[in-house]
PDB file of N, CA and C in Angstrom:
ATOM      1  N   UNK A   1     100.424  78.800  98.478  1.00  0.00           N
ATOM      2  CA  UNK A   1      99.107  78.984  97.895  1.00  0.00           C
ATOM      3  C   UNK A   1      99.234  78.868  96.374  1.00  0.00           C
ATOM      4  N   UNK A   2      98.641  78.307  95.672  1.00  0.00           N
ATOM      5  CA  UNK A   2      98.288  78.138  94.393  1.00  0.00           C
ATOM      6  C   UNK A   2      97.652  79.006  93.519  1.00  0.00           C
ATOM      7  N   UNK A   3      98.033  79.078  92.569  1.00  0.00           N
ATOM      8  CA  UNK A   3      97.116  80.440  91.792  1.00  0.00           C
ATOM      9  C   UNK A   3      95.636  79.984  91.946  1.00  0.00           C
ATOM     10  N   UNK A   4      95.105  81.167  91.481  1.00  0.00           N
ATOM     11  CA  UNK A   4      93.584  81.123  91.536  1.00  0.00           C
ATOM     12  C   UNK A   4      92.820  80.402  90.405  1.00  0.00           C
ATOM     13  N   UNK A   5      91.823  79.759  90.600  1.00  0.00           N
ATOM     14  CA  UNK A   5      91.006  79.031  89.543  1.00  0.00           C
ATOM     15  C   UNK A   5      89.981  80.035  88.981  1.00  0.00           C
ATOM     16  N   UNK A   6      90.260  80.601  87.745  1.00  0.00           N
ATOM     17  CA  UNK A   6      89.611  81.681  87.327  1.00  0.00           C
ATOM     18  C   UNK A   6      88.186  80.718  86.135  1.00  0.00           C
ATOM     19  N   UNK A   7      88.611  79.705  86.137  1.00  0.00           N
ATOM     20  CA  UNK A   7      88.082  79.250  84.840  1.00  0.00           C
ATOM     21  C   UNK A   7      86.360  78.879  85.287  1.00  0.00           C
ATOM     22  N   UNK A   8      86.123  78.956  86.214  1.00  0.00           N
ATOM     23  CA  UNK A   8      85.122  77.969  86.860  1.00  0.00           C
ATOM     24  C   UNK A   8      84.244  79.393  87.729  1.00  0.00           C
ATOM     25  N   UNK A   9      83.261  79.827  87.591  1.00  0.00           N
ATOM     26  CA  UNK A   9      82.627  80.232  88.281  1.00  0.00           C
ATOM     27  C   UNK A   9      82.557  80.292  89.907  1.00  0.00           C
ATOM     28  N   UNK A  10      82.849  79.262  90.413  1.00  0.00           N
ATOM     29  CA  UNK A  10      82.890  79.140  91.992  1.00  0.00           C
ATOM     30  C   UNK A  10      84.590  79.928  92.290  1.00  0.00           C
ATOM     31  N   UNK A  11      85.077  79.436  91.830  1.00  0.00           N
ATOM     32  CA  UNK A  11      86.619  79.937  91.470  1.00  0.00           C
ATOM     33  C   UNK A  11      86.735  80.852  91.397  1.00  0.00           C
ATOM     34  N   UNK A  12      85.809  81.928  90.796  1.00  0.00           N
ATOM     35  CA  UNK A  12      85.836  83.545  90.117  1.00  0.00           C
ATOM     36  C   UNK A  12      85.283  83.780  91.277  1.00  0.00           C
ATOM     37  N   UNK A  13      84.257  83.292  92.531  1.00  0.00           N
ATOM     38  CA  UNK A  13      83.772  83.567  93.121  1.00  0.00           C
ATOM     39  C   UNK A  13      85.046  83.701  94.312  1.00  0.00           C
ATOM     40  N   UNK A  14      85.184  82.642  94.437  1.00  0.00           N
ATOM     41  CA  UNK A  14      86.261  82.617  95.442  1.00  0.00           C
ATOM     42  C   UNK A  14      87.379  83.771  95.650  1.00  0.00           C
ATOM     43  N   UNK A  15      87.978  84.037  94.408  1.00  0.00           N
ATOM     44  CA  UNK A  15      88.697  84.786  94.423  1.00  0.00           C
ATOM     45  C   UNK A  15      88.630  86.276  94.395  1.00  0.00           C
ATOM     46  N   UNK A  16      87.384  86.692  94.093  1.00  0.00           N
ATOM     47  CA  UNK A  16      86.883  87.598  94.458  1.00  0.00           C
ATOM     48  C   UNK A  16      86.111  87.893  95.788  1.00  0.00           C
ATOM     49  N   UNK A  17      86.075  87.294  96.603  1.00  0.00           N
ATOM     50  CA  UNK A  17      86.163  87.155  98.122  1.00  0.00           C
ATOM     51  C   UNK A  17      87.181  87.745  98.599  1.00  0.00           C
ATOM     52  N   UNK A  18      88.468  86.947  97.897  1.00  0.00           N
ATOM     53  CA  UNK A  18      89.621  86.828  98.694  1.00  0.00           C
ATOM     54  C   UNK A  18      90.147  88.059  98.401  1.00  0.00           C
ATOM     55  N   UNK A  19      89.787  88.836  97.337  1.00  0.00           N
ATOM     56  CA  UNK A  19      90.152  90.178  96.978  1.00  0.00           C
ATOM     57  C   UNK A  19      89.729  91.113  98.000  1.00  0.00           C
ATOM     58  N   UNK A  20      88.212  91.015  98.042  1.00  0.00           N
ATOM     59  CA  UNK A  20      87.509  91.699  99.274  1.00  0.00           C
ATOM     60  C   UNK A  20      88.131  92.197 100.248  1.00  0.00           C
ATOM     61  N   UNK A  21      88.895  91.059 100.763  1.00  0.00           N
ATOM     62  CA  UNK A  21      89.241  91.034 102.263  1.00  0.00           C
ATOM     63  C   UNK A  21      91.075  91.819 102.469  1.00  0.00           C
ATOM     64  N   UNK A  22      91.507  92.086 101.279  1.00  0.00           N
ATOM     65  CA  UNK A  22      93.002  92.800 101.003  1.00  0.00           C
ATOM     66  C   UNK A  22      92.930  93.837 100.905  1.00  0.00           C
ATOM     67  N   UNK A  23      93.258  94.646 102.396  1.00  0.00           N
ATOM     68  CA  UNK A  23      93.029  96.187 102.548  1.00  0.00           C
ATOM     69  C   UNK A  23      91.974  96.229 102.731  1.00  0.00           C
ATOM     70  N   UNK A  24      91.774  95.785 103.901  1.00  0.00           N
ATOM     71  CA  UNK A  24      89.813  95.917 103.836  1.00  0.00           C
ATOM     72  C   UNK A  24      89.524  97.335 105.289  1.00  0.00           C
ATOM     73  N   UNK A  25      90.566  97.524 106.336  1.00  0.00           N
ATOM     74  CA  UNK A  25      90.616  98.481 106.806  1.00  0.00           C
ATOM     75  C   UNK A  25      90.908  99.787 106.353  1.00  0.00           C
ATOM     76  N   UNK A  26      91.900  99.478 105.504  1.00  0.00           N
ATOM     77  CA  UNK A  26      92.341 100.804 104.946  1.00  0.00           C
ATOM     78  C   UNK A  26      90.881 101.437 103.914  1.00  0.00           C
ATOM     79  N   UNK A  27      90.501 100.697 103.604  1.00  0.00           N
ATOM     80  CA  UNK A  27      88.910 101.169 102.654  1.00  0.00           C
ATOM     81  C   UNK A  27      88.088 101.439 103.168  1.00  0.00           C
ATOM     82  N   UNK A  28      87.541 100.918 104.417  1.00  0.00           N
ATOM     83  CA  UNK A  28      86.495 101.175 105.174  1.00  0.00           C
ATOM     84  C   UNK A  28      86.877 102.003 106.418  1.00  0.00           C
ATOM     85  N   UNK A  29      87.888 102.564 106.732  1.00  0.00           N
ATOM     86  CA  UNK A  29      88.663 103.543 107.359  1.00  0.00           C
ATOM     87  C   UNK A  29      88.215 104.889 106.329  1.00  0.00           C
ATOM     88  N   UNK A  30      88.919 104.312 105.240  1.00  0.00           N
ATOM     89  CA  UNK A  30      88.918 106.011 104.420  1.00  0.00           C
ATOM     90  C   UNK A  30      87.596 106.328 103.925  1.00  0.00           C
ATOM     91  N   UNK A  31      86.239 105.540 104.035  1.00  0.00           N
ATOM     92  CA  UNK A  31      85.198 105.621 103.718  1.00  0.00           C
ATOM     93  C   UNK A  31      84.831 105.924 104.974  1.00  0.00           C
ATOM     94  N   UNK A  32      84.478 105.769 106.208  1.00  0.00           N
ATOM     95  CA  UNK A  32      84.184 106.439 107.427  1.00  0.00           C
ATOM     96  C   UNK A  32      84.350 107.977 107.319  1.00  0.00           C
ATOM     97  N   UNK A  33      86.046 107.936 106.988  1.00  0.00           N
ATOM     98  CA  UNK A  33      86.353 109.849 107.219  1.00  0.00           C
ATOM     99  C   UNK A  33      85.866 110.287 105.984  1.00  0.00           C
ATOM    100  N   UNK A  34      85.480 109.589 104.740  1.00  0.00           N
ATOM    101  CA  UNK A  34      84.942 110.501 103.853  1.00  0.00           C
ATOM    102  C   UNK A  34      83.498 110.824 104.214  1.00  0.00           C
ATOM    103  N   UNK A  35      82.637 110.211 105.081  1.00  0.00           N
ATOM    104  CA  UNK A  35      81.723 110.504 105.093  1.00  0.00           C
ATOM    105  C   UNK A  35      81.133 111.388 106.539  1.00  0.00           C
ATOM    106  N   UNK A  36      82.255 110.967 107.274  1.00  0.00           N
ATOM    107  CA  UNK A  36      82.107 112.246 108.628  1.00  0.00           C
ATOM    108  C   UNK A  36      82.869 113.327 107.996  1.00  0.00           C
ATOM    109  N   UNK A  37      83.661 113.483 107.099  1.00  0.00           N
ATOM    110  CA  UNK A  37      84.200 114.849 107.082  1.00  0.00           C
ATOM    111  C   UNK A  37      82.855 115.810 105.798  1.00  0.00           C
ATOM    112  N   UNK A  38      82.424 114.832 105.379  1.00  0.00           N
ATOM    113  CA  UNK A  38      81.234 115.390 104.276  1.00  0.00           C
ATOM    114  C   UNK A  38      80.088 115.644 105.061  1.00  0.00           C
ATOM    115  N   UNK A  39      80.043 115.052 106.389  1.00  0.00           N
ATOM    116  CA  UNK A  39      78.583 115.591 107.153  1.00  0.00           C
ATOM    117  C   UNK A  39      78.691 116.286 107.429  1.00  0.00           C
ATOM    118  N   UNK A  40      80.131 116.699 108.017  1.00  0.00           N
ATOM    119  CA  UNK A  40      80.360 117.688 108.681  1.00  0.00           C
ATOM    120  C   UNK A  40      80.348 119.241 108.076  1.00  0.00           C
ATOM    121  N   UNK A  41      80.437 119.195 106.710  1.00  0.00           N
ATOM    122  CA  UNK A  41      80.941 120.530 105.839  1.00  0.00           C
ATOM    123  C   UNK A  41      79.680 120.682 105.727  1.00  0.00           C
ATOM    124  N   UNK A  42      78.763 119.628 105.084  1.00  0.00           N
ATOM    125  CA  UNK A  42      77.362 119.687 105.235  1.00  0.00           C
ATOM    126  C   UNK A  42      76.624 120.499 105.997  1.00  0.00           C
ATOM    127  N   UNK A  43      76.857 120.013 107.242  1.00  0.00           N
ATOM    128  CA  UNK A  43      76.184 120.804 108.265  1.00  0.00           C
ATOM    129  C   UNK A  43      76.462 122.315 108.529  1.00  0.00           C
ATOM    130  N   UNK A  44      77.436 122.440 108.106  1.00  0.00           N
ATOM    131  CA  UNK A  44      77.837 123.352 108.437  1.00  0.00           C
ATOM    132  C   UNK A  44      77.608 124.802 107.405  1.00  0.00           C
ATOM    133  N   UNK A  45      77.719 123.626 106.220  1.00  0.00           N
ATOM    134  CA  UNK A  45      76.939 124.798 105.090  1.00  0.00           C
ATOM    135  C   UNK A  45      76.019 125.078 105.204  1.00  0.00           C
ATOM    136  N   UNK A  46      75.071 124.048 105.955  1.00  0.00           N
ATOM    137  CA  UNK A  46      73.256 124.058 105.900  1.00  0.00           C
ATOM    138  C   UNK A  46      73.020 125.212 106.941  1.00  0.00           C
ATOM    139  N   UNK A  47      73.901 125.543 107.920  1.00  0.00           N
ATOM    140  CA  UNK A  47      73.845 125.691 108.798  1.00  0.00           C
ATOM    141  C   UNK A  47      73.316 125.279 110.139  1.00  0.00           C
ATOM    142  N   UNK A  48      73.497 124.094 110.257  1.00  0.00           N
ATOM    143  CA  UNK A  48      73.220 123.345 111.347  1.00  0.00           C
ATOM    144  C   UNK A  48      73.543 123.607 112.728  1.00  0.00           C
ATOM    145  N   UNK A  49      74.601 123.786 112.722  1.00  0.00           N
ATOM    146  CA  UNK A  49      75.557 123.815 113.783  1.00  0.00           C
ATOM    147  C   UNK A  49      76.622 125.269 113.475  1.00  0.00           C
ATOM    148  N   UNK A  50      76.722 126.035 114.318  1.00  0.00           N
ATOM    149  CA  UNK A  50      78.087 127.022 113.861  1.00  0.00           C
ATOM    150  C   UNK A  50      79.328 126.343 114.054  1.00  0.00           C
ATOM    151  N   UNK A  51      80.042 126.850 113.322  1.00  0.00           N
ATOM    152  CA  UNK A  51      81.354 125.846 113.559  1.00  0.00           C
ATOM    153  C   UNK A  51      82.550 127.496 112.924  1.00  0.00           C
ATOM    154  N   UNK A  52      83.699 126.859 113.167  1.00  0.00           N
ATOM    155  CA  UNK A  52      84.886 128.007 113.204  1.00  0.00           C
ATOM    156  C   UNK A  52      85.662 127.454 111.720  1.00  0.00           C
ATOM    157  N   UNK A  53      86.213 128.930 111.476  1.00  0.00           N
ATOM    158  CA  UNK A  53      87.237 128.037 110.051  1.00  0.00           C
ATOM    159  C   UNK A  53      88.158 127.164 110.224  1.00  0.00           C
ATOM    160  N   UNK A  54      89.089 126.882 111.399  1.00  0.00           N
ATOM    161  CA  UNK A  54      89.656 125.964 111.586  1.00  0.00           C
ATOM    162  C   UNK A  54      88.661 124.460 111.528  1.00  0.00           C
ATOM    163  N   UNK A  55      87.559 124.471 112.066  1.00  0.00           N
ATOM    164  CA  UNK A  55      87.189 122.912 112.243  1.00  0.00           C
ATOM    165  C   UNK A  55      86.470 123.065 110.619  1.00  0.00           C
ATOM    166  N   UNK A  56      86.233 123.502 110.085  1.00  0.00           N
ATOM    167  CA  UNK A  56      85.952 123.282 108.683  1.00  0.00           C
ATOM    168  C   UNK A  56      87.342 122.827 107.884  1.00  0.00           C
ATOM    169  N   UNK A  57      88.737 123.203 107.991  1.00  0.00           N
ATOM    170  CA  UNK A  57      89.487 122.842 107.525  1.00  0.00           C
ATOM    171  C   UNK A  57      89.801 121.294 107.841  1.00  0.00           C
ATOM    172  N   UNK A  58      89.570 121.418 109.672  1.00  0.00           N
ATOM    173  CA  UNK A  58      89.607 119.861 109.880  1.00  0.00           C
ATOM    174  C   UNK A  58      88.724 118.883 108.925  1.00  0.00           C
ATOM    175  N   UNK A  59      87.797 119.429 108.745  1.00  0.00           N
ATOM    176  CA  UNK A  59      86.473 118.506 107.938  1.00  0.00           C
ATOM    177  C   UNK A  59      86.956 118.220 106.716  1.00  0.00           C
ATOM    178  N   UNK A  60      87.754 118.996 106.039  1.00  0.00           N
ATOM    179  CA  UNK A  60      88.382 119.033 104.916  1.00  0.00           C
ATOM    180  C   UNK A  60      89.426 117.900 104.913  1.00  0.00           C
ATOM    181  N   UNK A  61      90.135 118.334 105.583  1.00  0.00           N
ATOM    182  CA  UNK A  61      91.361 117.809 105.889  1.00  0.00           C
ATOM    183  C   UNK A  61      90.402 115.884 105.565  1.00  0.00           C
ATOM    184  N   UNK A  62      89.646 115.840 106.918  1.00  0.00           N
ATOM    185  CA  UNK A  62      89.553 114.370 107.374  1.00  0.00           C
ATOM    186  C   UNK A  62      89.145 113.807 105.687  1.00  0.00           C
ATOM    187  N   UNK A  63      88.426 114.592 104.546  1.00  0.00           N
ATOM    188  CA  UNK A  63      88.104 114.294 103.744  1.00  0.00           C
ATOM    189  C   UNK A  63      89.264 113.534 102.425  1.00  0.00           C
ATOM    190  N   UNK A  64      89.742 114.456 102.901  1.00  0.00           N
ATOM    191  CA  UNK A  64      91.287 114.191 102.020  1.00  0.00           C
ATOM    192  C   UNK A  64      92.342 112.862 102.384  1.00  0.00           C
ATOM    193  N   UNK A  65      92.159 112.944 104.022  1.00  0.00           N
ATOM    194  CA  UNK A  65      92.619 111.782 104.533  1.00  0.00           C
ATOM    195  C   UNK A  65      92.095 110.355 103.906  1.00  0.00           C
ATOM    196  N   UNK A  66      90.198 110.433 104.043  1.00  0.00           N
ATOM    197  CA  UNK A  66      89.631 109.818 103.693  1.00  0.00           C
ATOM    198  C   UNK A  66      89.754 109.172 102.076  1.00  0.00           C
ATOM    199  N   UNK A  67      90.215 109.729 101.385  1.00  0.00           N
ATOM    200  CA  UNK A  67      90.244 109.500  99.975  1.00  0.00           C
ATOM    201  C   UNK A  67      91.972 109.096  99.871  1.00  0.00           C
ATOM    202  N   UNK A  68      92.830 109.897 100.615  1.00  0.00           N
ATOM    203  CA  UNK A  68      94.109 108.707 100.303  1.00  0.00           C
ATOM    204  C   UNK A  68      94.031 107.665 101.371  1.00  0.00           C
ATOM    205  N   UNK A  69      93.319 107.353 102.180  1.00  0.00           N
ATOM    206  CA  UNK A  69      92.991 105.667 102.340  1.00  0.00           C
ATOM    207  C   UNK A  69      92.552 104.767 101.475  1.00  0.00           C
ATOM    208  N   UNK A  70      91.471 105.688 100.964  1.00  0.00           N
ATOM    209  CA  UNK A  70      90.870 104.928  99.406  1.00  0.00           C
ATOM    210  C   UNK A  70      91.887 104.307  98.749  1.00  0.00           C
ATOM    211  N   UNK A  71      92.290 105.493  98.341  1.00  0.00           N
ATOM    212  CA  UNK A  71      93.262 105.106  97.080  1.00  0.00           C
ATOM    213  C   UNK A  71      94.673 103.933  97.321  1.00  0.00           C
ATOM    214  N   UNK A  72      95.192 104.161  98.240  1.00  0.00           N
ATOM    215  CA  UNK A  72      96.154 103.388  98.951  1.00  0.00           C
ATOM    216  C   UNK A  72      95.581 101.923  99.097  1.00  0.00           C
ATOM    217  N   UNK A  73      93.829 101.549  99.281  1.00  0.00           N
ATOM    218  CA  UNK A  73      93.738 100.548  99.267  1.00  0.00           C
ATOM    219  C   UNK A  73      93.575 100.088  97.972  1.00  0.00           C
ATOM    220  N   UNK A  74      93.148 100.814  97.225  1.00  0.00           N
ATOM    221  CA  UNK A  74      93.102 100.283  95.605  1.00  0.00           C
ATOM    222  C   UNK A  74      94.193  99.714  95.173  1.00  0.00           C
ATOM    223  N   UNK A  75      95.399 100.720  95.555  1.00  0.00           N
ATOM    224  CA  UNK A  75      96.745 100.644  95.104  1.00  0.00           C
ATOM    225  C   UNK A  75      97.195  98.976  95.626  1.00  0.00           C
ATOM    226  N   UNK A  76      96.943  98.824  96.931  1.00  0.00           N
ATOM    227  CA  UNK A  76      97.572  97.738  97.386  1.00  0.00           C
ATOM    228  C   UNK A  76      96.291  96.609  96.827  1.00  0.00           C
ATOM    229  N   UNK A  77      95.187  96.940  96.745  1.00  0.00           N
ATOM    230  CA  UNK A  77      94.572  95.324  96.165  1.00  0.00           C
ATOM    231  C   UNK A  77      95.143  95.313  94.815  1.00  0.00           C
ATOM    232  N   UNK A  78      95.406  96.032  93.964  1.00  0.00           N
ATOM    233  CA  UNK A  78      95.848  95.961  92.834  1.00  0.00           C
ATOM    234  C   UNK A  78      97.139  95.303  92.501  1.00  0.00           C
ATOM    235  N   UNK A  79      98.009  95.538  93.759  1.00  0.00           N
ATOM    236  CA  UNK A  79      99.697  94.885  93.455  1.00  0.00           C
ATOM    237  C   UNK A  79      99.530  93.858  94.118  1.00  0.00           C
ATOM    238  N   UNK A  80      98.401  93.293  95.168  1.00  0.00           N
ATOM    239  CA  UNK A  80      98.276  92.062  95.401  1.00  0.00           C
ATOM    240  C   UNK A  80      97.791  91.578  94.276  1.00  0.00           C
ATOM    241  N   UNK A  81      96.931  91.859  93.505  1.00  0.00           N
ATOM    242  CA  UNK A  81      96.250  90.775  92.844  1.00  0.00           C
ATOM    243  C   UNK A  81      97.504  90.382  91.300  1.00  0.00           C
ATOM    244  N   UNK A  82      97.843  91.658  91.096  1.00  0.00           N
ATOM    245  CA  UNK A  82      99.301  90.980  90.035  1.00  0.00           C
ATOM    246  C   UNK A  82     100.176  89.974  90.569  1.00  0.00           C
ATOM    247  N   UNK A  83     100.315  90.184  91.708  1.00  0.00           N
ATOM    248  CA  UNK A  83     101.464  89.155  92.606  1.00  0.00           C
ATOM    249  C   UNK A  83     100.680  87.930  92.675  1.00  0.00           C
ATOM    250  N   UNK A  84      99.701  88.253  92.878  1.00  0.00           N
ATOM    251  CA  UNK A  84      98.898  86.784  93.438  1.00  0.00           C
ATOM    252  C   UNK A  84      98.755  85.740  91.624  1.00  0.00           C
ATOM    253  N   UNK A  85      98.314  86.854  91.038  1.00  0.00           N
ATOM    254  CA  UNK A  85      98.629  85.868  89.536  1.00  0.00           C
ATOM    255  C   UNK A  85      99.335  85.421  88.685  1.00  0.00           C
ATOM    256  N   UNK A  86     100.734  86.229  89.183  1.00  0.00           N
ATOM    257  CA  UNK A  86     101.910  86.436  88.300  1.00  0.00           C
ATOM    258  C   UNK A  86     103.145  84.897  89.235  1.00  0.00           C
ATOM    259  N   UNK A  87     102.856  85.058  90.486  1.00  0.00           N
ATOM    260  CA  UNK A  87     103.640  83.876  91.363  1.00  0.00           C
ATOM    261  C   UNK A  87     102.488  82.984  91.736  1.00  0.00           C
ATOM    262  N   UNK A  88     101.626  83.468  91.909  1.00  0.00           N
ATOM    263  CA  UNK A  88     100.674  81.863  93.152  1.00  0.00           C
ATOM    264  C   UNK A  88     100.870  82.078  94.415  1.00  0.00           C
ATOM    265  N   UNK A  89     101.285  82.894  94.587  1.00  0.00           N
ATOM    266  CA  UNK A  89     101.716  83.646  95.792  1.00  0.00           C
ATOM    267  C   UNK A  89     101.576  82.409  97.392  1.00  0.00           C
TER     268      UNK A  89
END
């Protein structure tokens, strides 16, 4: 693969596609559990539902999970995209 054509608009386009799609589970994984573990505390504050201190910790927990998926995918689009500009990968 050839480095990316940054110079050209369609090019900037392109490659920001191709960014999109690097770690695209791991982001939309850790965005799922951030947002079931936030309904869940939610509800539970609102009082919606009774719930026990253990499954509030779970809620916690999934939240935390949720955010080092995040980050892990940042991490890895980020060392792809140096690699991808630095070799042509």
């Amino acid at each position: 693969m050839s480095l990316p054509d940054l110079s050209t608009e369609e090019g900037r386009a392109a490659y920001r596609k191709e960014l999109k799609g690097v770690a695209k589970p791991y982001r939309l994984g850790g965005f799922v559990l951030i947002l079931l573990g936030a309904g869940y505390v939610m509800g539970a504050r609102l009082g919606w539902w009774p719930v026990e201190q253990t499954a509030l910790v779970v809620a916690y927990g999934m939240v935390a999970l949720g955010w080092a998926l995040f980050l892990t995918a940042i991490f890895l689009r980020t060392r792809y995209h140096k690699r991808r500009l630095q070799e042509g990968l």
